[in-house]
N, C-alpha and C. Protein backbone atom coordinates (compact mmCIF):
# COMPACT_ATOMS: atom_id res chain seq x y z
N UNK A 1 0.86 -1.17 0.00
CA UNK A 1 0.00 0.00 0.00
C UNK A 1 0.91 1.23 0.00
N UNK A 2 0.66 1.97 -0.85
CA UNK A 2 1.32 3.67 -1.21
C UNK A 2 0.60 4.75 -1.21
N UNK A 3 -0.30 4.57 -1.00
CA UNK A 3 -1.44 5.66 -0.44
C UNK A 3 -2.72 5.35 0.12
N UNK A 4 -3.57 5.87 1.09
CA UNK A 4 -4.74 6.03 1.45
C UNK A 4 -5.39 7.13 1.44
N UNK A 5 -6.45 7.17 2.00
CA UNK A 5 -7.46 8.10 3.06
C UNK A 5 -8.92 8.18 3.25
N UNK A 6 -9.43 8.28 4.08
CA UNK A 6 -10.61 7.99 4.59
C UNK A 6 -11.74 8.64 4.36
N UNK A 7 -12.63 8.60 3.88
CA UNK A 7 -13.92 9.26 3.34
C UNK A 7 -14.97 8.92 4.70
N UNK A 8 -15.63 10.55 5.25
CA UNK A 8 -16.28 10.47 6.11
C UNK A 8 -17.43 11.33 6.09
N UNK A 9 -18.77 10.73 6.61
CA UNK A 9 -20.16 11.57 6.20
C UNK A 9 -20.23 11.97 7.50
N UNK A 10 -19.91 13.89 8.34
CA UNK A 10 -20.40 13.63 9.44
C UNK A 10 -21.32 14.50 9.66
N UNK A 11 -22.31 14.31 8.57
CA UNK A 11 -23.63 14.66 8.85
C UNK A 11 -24.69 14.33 9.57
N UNK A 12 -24.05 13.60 10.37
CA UNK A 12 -25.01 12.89 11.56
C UNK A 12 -25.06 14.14 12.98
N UNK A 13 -23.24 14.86 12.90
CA UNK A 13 -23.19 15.20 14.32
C UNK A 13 -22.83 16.74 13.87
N UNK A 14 -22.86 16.93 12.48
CA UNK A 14 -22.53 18.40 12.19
C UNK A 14 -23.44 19.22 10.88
N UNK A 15 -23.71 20.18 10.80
CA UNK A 15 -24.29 20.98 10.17
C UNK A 15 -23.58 21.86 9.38
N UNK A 16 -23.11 22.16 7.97
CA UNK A 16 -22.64 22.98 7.41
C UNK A 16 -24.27 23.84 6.55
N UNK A 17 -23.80 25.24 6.69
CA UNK A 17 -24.46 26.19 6.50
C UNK A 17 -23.78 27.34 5.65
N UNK A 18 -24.01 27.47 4.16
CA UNK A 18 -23.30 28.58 3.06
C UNK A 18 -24.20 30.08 3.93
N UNK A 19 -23.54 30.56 4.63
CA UNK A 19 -24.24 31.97 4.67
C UNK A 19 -23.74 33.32 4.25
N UNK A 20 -22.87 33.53 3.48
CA UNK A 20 -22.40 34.41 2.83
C UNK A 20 -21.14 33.66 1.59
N UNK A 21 -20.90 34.48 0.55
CA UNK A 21 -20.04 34.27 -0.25
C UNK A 21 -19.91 36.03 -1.13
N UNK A 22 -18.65 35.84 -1.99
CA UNK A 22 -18.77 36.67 -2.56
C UNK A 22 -19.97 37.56 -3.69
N UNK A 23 -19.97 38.38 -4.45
CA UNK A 23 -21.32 38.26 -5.42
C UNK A 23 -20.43 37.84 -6.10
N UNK A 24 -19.83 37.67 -7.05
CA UNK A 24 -19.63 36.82 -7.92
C UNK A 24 -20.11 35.55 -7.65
N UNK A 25 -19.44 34.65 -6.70
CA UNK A 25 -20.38 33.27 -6.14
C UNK A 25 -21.42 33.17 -6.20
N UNK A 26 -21.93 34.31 -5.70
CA UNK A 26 -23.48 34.38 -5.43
C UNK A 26 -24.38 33.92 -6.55
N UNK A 27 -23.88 35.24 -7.87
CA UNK A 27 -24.46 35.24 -8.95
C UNK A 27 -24.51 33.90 -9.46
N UNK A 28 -23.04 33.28 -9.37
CA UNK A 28 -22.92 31.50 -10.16
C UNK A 28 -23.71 30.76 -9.23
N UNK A 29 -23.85 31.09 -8.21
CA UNK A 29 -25.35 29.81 -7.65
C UNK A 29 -26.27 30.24 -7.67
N UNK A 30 -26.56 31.22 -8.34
CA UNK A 30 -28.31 31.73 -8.75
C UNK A 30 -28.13 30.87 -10.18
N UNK A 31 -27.65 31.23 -10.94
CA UNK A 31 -27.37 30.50 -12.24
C UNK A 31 -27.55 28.81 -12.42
N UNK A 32 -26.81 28.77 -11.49
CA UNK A 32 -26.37 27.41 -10.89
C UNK A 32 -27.75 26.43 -10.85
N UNK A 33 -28.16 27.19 -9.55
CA UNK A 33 -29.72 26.97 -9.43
C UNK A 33 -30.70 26.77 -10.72
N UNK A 34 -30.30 28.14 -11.46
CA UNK A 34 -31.47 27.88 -12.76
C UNK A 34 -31.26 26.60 -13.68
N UNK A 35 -29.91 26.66 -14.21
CA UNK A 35 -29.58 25.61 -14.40
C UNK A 35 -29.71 24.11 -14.22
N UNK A 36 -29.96 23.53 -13.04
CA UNK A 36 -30.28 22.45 -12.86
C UNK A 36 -31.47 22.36 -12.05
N UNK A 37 -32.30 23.10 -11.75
CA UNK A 37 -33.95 22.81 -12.02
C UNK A 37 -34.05 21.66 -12.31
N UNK A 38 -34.33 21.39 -13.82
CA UNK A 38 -35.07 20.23 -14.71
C UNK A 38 -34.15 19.16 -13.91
N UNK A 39 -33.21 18.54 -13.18
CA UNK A 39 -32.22 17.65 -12.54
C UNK A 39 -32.39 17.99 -10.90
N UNK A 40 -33.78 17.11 -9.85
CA UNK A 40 -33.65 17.45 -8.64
C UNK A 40 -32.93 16.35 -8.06
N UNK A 41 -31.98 15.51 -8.61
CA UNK A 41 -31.22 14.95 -7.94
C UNK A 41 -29.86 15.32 -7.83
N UNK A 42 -29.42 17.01 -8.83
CA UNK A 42 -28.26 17.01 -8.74
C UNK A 42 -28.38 18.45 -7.30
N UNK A 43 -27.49 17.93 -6.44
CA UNK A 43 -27.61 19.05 -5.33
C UNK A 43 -26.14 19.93 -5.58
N UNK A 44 -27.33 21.23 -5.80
CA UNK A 44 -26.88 22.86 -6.10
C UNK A 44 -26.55 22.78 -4.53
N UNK A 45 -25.66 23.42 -4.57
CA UNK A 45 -25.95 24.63 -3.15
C UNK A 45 -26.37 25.79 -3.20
N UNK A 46 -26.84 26.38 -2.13
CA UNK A 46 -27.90 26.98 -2.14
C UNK A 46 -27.60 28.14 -0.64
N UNK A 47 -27.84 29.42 -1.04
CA UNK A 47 -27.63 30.21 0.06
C UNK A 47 -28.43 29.81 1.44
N UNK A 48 -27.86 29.50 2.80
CA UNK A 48 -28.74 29.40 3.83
C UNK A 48 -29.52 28.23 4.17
N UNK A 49 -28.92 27.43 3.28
CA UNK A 49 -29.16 25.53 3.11
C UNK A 49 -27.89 24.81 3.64
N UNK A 50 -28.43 23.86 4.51
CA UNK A 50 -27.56 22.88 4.49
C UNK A 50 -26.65 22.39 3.46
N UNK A 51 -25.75 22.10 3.39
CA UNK A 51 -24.73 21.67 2.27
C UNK A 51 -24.35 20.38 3.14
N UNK A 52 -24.46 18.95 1.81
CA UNK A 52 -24.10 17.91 2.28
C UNK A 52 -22.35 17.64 1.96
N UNK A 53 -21.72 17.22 2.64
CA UNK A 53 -20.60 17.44 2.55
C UNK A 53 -19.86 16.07 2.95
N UNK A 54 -19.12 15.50 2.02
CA UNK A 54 -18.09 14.39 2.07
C UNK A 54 -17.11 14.50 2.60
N UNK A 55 -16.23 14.21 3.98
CA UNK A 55 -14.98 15.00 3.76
C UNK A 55 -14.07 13.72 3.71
N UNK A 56 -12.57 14.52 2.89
CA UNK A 56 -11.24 13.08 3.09
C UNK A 56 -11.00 13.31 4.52
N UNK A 57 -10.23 12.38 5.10
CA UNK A 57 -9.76 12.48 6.10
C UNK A 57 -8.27 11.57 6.00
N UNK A 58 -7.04 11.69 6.86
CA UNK A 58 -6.30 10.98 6.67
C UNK A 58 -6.01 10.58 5.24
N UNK A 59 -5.74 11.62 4.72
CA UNK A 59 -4.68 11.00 3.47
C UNK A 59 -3.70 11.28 3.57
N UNK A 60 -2.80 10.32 2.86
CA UNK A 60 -1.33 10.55 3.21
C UNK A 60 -0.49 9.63 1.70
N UNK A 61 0.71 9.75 1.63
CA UNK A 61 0.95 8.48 0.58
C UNK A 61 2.89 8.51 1.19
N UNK A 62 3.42 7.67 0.24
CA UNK A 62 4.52 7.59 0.72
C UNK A 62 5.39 8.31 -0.75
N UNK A 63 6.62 8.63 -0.24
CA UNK A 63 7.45 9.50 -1.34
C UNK A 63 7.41 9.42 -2.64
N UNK A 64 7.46 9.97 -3.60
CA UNK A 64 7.22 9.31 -5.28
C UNK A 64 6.21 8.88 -5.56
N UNK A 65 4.89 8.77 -4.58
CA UNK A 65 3.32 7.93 -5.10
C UNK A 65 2.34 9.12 -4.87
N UNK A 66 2.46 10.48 -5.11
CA UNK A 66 1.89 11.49 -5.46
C UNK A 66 0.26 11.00 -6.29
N UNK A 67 0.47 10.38 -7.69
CA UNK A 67 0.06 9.78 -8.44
C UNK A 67 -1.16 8.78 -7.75
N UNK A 68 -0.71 7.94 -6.83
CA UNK A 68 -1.53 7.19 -6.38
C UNK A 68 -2.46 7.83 -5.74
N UNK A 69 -2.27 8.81 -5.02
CA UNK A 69 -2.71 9.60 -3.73
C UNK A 69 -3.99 10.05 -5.11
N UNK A 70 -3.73 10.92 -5.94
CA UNK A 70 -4.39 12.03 -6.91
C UNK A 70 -5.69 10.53 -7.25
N UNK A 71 -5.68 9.34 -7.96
CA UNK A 71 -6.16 8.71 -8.08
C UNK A 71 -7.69 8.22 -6.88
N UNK A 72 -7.10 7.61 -6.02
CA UNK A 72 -7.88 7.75 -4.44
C UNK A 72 -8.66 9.02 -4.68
N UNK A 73 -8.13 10.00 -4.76
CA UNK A 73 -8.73 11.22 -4.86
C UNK A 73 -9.92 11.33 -5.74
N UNK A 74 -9.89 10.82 -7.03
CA UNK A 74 -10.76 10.65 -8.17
C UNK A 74 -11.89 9.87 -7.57
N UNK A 75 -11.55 8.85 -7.42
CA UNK A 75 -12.45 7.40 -6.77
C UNK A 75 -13.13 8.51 -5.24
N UNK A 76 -12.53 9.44 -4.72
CA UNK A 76 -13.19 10.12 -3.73
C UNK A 76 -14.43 10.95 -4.30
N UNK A 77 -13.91 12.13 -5.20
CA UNK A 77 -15.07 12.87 -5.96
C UNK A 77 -16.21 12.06 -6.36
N UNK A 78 -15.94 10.71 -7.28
CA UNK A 78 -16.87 10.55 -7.91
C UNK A 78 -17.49 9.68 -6.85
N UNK A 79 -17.44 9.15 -5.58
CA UNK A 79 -18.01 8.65 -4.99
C UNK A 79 -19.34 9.83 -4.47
N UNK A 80 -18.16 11.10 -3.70
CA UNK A 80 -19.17 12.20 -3.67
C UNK A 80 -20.43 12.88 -4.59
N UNK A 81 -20.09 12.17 -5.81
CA UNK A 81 -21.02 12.89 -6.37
C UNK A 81 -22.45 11.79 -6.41
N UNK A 82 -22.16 10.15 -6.66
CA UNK A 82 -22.66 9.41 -7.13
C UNK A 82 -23.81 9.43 -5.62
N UNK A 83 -22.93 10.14 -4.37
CA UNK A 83 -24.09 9.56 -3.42
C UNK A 83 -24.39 10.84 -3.12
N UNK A 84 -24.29 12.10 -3.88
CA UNK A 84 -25.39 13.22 -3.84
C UNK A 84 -25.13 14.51 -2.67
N UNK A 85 -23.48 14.01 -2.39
CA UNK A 85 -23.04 15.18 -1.59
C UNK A 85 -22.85 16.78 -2.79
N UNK A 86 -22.93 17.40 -1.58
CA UNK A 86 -22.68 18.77 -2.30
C UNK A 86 -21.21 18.96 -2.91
N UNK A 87 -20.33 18.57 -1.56
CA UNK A 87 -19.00 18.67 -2.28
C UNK A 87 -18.10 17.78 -1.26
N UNK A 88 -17.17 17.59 -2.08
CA UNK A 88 -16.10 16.89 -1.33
C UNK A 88 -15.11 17.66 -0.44
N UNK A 89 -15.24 17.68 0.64
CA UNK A 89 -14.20 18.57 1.55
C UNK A 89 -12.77 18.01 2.11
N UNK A 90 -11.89 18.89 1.80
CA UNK A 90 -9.98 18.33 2.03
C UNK A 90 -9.63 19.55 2.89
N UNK A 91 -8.96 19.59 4.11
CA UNK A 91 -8.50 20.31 4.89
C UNK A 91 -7.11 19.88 4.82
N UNK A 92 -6.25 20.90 4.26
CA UNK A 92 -5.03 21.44 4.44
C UNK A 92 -4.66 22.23 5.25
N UNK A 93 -3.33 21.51 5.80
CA UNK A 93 -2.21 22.71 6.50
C UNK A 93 -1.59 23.61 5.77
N UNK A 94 -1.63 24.74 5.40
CA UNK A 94 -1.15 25.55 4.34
C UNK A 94 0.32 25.07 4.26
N UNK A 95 1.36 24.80 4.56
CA UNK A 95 2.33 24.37 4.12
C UNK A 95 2.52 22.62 3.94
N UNK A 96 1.57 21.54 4.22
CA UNK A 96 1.68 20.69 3.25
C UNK A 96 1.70 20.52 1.96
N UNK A 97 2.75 19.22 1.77
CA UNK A 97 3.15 19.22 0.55
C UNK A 97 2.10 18.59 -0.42
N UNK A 98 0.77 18.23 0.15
CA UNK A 98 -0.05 17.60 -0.42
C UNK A 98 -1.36 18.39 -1.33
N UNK A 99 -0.69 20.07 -1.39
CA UNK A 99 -1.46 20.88 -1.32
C UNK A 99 -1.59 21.04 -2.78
N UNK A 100 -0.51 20.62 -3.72
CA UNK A 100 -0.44 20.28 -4.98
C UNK A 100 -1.52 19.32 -5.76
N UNK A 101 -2.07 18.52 -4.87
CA UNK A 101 -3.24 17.77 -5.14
C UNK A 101 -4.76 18.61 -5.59
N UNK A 102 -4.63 19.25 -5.36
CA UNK A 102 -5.97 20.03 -5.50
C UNK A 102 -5.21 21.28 -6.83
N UNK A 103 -4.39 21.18 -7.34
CA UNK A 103 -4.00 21.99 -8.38
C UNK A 103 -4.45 21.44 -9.90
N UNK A 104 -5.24 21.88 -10.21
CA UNK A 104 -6.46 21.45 -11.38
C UNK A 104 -7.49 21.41 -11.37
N UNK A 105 -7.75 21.01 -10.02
CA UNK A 105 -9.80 20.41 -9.77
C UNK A 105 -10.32 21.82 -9.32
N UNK A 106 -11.54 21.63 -9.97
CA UNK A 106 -12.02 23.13 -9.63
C UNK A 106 -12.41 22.64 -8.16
N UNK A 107 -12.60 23.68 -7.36
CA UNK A 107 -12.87 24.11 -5.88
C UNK A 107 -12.86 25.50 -5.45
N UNK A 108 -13.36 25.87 -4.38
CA UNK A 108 -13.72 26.91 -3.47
C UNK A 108 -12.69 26.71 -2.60
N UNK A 109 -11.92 28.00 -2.13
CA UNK A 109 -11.15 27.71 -0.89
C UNK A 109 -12.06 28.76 -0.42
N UNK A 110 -12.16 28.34 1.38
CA UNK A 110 -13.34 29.01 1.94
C UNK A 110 -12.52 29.05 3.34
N UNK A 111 -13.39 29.86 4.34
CA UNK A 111 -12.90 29.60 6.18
C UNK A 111 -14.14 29.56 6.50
N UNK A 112 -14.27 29.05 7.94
CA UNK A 112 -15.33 28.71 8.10
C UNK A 112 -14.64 28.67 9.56
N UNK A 113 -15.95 28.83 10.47
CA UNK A 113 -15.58 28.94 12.00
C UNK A 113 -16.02 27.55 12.65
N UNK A 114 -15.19 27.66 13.53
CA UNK A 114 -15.49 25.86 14.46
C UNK A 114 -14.98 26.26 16.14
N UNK A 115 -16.13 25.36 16.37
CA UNK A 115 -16.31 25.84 17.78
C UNK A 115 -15.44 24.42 18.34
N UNK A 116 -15.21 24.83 19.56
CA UNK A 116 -14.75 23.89 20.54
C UNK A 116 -15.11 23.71 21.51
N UNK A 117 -14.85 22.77 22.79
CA UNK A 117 -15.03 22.59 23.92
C UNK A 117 -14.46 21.52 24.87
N UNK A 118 -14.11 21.94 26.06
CA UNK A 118 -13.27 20.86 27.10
C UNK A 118 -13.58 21.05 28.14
N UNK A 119 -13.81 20.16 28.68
CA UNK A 119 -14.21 19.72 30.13
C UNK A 119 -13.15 20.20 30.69
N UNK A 120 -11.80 20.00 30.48
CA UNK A 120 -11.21 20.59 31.40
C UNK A 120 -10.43 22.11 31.49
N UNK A 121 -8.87 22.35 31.40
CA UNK A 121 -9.41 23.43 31.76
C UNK A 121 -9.49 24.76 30.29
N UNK A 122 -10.09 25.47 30.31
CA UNK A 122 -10.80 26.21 29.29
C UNK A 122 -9.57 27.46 28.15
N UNK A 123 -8.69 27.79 29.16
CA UNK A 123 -7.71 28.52 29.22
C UNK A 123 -6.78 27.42 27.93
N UNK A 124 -6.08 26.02 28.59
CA UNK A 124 -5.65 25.41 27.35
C UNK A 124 -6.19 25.16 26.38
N UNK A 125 -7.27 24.89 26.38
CA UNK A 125 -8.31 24.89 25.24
C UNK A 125 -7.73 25.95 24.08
N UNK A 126 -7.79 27.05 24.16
CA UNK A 126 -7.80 28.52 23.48
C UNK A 126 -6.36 28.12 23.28
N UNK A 127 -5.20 27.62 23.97
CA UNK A 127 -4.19 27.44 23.11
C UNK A 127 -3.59 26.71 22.16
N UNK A 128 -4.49 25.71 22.43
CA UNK A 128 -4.39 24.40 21.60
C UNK A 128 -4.79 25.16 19.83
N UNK A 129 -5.92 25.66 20.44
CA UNK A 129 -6.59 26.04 18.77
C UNK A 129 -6.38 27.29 18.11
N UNK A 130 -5.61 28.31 18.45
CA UNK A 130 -5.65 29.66 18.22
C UNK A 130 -4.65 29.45 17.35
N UNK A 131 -4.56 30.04 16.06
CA UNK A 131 -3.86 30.60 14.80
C UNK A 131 -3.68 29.11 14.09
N UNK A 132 -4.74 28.13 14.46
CA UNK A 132 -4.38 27.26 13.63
C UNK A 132 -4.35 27.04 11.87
N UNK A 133 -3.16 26.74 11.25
CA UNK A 133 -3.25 27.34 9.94
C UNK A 133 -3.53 26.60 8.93
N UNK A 134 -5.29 26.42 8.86
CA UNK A 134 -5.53 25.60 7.96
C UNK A 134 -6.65 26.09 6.53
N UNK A 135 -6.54 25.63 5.60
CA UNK A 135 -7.12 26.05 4.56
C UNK A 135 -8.34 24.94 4.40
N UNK A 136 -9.40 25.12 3.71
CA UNK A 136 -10.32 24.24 3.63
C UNK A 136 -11.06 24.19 1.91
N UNK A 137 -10.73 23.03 1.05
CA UNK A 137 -11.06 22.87 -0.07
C UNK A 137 -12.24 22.54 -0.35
N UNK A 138 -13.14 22.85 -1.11
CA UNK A 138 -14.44 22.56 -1.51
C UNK A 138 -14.45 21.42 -2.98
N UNK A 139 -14.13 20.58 -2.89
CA UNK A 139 -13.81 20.20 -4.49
C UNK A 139 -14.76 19.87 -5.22
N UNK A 140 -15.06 20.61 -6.58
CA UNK A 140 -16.16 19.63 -7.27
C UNK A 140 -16.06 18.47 -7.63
């Protein structure tokens, strides 16, 4: 084995919500929308709607199997699409080297806020997570 990663639905315990974008965006999912009308199985996103969302998790590959990794990746999208997610989601560390993977596929790079919480004490909490530097891919 020379590459993996894990495809996860966690729409059971989380809620993603589009509530702002640029107007340009905007305009392409009004369009978007008109567009696939006559097709109610293909899911648009939609301002202020839930967005169903696939995400990778744990991918990784070993040196020189770039290739393999991008593949997995393919077999990821089209899984996302075949079971009617909105989009496939990849969270990068802005300086992984894996960030080259997403160079071609159309996507949204977006931020998005995430809450936390710990039982214990509240103070480490806030250090654990503050300036963490991650980017978040939307892939079609």
């Amino acid at each position: 084995m020379v590459a993996t990663l894990t495809l996860c639905d966690t729409g059971a315990v989380k809620r993603n919500v589009l509530l702002n974008a640029p107007a340009s965006l905007k305009v392409g999912l009004a369009l978007l929308g008109v567009a696939t009308r006559p097709f109610p199985s293909f899911p648009a996103p939609r301002m202020g709607q839930v967005l169903r969302l696939l995400s990778v998790r744990y991918a990784a590959c070993e040196d020189g199997h770039h290739a393999a990794l991008e593949a997995l990746l393919g077999v990821a999208r089209t899984q996302a699409f075949r079971h009617r997610f909105t989009f496939l989601m990849l969270g990068l560390h802005e300086r992984d080297p894996l960030r080259s993977l997403v160079r071609g596929i159309p996507r949204f790079t977006f931020s998005s806020q995430a809450f936390a919480t710990s039982l214990g004490d509240a103070r480490g909490l806030e250090k654990r997570v503050a300036g963490i530097p991650f980017e978040d891919y939307a892939l079609v």
